[in-house]
Protein backbone atom coordinates (compact mmCIF):
# COMPACT_ATOMS: atom_id res chain seq x y z
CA UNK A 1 6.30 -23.22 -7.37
CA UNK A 2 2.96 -25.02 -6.05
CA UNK A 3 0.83 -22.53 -4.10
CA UNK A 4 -2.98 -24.03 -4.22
CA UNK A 5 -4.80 -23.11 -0.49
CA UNK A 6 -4.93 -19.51 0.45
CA UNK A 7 -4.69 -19.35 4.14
CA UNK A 8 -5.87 -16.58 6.39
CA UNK A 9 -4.27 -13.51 6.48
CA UNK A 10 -4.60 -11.68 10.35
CA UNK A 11 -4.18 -7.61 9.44
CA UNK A 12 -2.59 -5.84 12.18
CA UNK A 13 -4.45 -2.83 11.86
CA UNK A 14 -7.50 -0.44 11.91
CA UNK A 15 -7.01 1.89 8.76
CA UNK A 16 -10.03 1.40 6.66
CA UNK A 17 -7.54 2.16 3.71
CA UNK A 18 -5.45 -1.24 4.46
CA UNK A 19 -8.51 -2.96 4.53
CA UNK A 20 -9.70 -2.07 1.06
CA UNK A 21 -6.37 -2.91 -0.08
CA UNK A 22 -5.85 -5.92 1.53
CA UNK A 23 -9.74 -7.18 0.35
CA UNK A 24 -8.26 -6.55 -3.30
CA UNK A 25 -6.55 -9.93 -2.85
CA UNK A 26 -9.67 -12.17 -2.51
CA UNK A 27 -7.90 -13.57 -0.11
CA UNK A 28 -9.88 -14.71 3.35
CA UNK A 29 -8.48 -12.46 6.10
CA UNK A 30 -9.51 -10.80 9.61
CA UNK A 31 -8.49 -7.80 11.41
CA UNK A 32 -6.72 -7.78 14.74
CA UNK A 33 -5.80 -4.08 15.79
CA UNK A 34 -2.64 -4.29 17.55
CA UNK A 35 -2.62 -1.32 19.64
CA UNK A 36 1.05 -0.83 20.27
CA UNK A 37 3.07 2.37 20.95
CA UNK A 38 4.54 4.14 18.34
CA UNK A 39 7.20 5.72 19.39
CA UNK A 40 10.59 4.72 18.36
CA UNK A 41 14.56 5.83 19.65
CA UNK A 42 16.07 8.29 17.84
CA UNK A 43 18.69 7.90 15.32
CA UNK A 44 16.82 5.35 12.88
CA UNK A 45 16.93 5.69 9.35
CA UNK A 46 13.26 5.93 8.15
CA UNK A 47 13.41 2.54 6.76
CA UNK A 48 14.38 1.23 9.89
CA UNK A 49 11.54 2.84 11.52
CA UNK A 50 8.74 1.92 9.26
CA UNK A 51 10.32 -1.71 9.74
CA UNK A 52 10.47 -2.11 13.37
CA UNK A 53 7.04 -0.24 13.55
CA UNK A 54 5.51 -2.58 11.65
CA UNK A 55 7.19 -5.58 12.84
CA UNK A 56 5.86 -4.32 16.60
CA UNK A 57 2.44 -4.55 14.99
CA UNK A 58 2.64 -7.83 13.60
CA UNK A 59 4.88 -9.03 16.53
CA UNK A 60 1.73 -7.72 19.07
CA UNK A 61 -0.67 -9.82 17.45
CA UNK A 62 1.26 -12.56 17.06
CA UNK A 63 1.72 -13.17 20.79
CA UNK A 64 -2.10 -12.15 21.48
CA UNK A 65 -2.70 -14.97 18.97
CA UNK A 66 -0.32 -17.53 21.02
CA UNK A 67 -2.52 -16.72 24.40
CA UNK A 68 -5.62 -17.74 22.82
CA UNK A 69 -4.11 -21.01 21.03
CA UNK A 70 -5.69 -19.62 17.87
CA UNK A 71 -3.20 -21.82 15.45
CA UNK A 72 -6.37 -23.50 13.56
CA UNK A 73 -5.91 -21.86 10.19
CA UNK A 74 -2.10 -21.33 10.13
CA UNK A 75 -1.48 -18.56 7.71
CA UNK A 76 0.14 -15.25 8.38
CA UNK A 77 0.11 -11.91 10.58
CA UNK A 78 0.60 -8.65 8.41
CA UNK A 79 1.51 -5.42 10.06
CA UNK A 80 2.31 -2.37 8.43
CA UNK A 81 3.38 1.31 8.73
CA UNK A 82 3.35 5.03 6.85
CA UNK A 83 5.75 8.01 7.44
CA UNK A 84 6.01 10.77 5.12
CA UNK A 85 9.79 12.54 4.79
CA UNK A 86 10.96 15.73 4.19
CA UNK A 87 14.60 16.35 3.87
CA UNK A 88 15.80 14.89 7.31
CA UNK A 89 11.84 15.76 9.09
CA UNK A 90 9.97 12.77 9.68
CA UNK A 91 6.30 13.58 9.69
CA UNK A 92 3.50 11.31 11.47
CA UNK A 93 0.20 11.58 12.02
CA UNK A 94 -0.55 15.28 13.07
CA UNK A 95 -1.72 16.26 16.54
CA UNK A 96 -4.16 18.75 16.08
CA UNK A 97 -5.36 20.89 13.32
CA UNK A 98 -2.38 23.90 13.88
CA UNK A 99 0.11 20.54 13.64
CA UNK A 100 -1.44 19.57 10.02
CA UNK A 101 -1.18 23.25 8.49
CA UNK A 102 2.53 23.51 9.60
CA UNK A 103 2.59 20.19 7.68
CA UNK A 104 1.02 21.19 4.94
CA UNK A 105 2.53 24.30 4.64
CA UNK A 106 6.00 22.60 4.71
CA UNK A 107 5.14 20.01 1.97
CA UNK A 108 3.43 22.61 -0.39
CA UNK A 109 5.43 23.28 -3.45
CA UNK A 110 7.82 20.24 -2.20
CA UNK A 111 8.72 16.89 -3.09
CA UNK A 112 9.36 14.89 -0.23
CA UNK A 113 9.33 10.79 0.29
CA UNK A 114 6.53 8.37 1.74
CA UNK A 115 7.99 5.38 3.43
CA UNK A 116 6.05 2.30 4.08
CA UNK A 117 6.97 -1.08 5.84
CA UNK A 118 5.26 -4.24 5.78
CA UNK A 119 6.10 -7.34 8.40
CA UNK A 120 4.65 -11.23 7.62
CA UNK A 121 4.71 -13.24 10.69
CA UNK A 122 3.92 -16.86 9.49
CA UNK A 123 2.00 -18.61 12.33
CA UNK A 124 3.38 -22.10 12.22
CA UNK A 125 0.78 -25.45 13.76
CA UNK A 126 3.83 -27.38 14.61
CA UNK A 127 5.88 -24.59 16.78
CA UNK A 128 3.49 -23.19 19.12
CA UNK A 129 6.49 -22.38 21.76
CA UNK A 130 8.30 -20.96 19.47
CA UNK A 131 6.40 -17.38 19.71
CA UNK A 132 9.95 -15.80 18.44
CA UNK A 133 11.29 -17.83 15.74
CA UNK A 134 14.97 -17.89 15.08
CA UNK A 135 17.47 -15.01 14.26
CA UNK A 136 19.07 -14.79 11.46
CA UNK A 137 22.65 -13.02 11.61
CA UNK A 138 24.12 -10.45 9.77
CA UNK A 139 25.20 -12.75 6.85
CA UNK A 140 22.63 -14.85 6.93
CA UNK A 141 20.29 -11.63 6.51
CA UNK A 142 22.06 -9.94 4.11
CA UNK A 143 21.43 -13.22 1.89
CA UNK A 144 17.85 -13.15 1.84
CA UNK A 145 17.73 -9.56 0.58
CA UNK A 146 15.32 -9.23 -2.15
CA UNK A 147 14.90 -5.84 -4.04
CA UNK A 148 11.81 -4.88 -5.91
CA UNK A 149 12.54 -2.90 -8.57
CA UNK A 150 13.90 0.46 -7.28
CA UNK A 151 10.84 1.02 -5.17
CA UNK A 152 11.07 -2.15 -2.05
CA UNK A 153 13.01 -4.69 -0.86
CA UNK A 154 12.69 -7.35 1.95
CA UNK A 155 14.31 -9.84 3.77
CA UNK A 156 13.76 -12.56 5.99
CA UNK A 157 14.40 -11.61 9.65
CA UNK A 158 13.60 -14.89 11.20
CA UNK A 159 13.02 -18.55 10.25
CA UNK A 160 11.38 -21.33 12.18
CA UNK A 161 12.83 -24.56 12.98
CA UNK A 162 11.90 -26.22 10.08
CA UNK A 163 13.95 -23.92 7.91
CA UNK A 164 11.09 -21.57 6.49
CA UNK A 165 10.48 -18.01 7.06
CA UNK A 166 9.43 -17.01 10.59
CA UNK A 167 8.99 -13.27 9.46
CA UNK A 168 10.14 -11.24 6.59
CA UNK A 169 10.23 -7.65 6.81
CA UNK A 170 10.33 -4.83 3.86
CA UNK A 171 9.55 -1.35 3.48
CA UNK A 172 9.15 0.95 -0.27
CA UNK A 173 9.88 4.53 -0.54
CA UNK A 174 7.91 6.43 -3.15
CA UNK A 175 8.27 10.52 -4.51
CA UNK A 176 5.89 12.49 -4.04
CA UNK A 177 5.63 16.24 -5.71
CA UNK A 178 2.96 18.85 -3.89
CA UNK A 179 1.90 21.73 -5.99
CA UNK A 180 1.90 25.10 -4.78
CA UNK A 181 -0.95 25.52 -2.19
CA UNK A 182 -2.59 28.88 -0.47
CA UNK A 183 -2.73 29.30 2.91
CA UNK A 184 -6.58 29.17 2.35
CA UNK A 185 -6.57 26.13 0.34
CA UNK A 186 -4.82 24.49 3.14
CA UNK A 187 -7.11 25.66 6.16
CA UNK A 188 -9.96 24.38 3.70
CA UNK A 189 -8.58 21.35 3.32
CA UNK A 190 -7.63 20.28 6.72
CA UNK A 191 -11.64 21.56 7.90
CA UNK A 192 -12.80 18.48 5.79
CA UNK A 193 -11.21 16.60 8.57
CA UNK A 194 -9.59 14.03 5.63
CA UNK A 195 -5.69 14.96 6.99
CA UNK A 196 -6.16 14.32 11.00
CA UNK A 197 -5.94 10.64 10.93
CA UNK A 198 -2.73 10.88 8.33
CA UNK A 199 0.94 10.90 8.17
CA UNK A 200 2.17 14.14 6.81
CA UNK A 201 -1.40 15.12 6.78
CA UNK A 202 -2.59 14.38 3.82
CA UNK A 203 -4.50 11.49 1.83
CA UNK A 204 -3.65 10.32 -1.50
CA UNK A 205 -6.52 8.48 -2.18
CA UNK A 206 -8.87 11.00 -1.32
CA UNK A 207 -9.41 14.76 -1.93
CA UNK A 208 -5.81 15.29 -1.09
CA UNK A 209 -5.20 14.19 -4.17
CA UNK A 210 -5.74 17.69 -6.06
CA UNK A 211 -2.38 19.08 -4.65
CA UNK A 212 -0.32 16.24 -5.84
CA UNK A 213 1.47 16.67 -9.03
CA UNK A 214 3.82 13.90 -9.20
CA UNK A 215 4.16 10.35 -7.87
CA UNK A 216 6.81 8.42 -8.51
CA UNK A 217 6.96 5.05 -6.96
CA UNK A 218 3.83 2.72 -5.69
CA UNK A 219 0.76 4.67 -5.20
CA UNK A 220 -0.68 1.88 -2.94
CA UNK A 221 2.35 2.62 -0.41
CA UNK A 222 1.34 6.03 -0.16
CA UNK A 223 -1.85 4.90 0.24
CA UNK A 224 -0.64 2.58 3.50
CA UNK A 225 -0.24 -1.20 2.11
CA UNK A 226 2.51 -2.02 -0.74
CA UNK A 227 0.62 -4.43 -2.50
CA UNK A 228 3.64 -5.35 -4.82
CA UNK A 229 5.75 -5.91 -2.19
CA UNK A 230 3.39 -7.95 -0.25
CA UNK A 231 2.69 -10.40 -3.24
CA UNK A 232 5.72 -11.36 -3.45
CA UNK A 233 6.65 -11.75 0.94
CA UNK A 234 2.59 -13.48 0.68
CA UNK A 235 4.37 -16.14 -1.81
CA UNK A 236 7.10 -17.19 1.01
CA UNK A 237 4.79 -18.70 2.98
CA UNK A 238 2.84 -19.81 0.48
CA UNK A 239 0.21 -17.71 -0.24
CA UNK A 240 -0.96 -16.25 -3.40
CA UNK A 241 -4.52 -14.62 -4.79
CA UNK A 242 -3.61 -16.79 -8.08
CA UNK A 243 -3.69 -20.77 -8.44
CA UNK A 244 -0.12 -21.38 -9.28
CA UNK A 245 1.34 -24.89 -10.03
């Protein structure tokens, strides 16, 4: 493996948390918010949501890249996505203040799952037309499943027609454990204003971290960016924060 010149990374979002995370990898980078809707048919697993969510992210700016011919670095398009589970209750972001206590109040004394997805959509010099890349089938799909540990896994979704990855899509799913909390405590916390912006309503890396008890899993997924699973979907297309030869 030869990967020597870091290439710019284009992160499909606004969260200030993805930022810091994705600045941890010294790697050069810019941020293109992709603005897309959310919403999603029902029916999908909530891997298959945080996947085409964040897919739809990187897929956005991908195309908003191909109408302003900006192919001068090459490099990649990251997009990624958060959902917190409990039992078969997908929780988002909540929509007002009454909508985060009846979150909170459902995760309190709970363990319930955070799932997080993460799309790379290589931008390729030499295939400009080719916004969409080429399917892979089933078979083909099922081949280029890689598993991380018990935490992620990926795959590439679509190669270009040179024969390397187009995009590559993953998601982890981490265990989280709430401690008992008050009616009081809750109310408290949510008038900081920290679980408004949040899926399940609540922040891990800030002072929503007092009711958790447990992880169990990737604490930068919960956070919103799977660092460990990005290194190794970064390496596909040839990008690394280390000089490997």
């Amino acid at each position: 493996m030869s990967i020597l010149n870091p290439k710019t990374i284009i992160l499909a979002s606004s969260s200030p948390r993805r930022q810091e995370l994705i600045t941890s990898l010294n790697l050069p980078y810019e941020v293109i918010v992709s603005d897309v809707d959310e919403t999603t048919e029902s029916g999908l697993s909530p891997a298959e949501i945080v996947g085409q969510l964040s897919h739809r992210k990187a897929q956005a700016v991908y195309e908003r890249c191909v109408a302003e011919t900006r192919f001068e670095t090459g490099g990649v398009i990251v997009g990624s996505d958060t959902i917190v589970v409990l039992g078969d209750t997908v929780l988002g972001k909540p929509k007002d203040a009454e909508d985060a206590f009846r979150m909170l109040q459902s995760l309190q004394g709970q363990v319930h799952h955070v799932y997080t997805g993460v799309a790379v959509i290589g931008i390729h010099t030499d295939e400009r037309d080719n916004a969409a890349g080429g399917p892979l089938d089933k078979a083909e799909a099922d081949e280029t499943l890689m598993y991380l540990g018990e935490t992620g896994r990926y795959r590439v979704t679509t190669e270009s027609a040179s024969g390397q990855p187009k995009a590559i899509v993953g998601h982890t799913v981490s265990q989280i454990t709430f401690r008992p909390m008050s009616d009081e405590e809750i109310w408290a916390y949510i008038n900081t204003g920290e679980p408004l912006d949040k899926a399940g309503s609540y922040g891990v890396q800030g002072i929503g971290s007092v009711f958790i008890e447990r992880i169990e899993g990737d604490f930068y997924s919960v956070m919103g960016l799977p660092l460990n699973l990005l290194y190794p979907i970064l390496a596909e297309f040839g990008i690394s924060p280390f000089q490997l030869k």
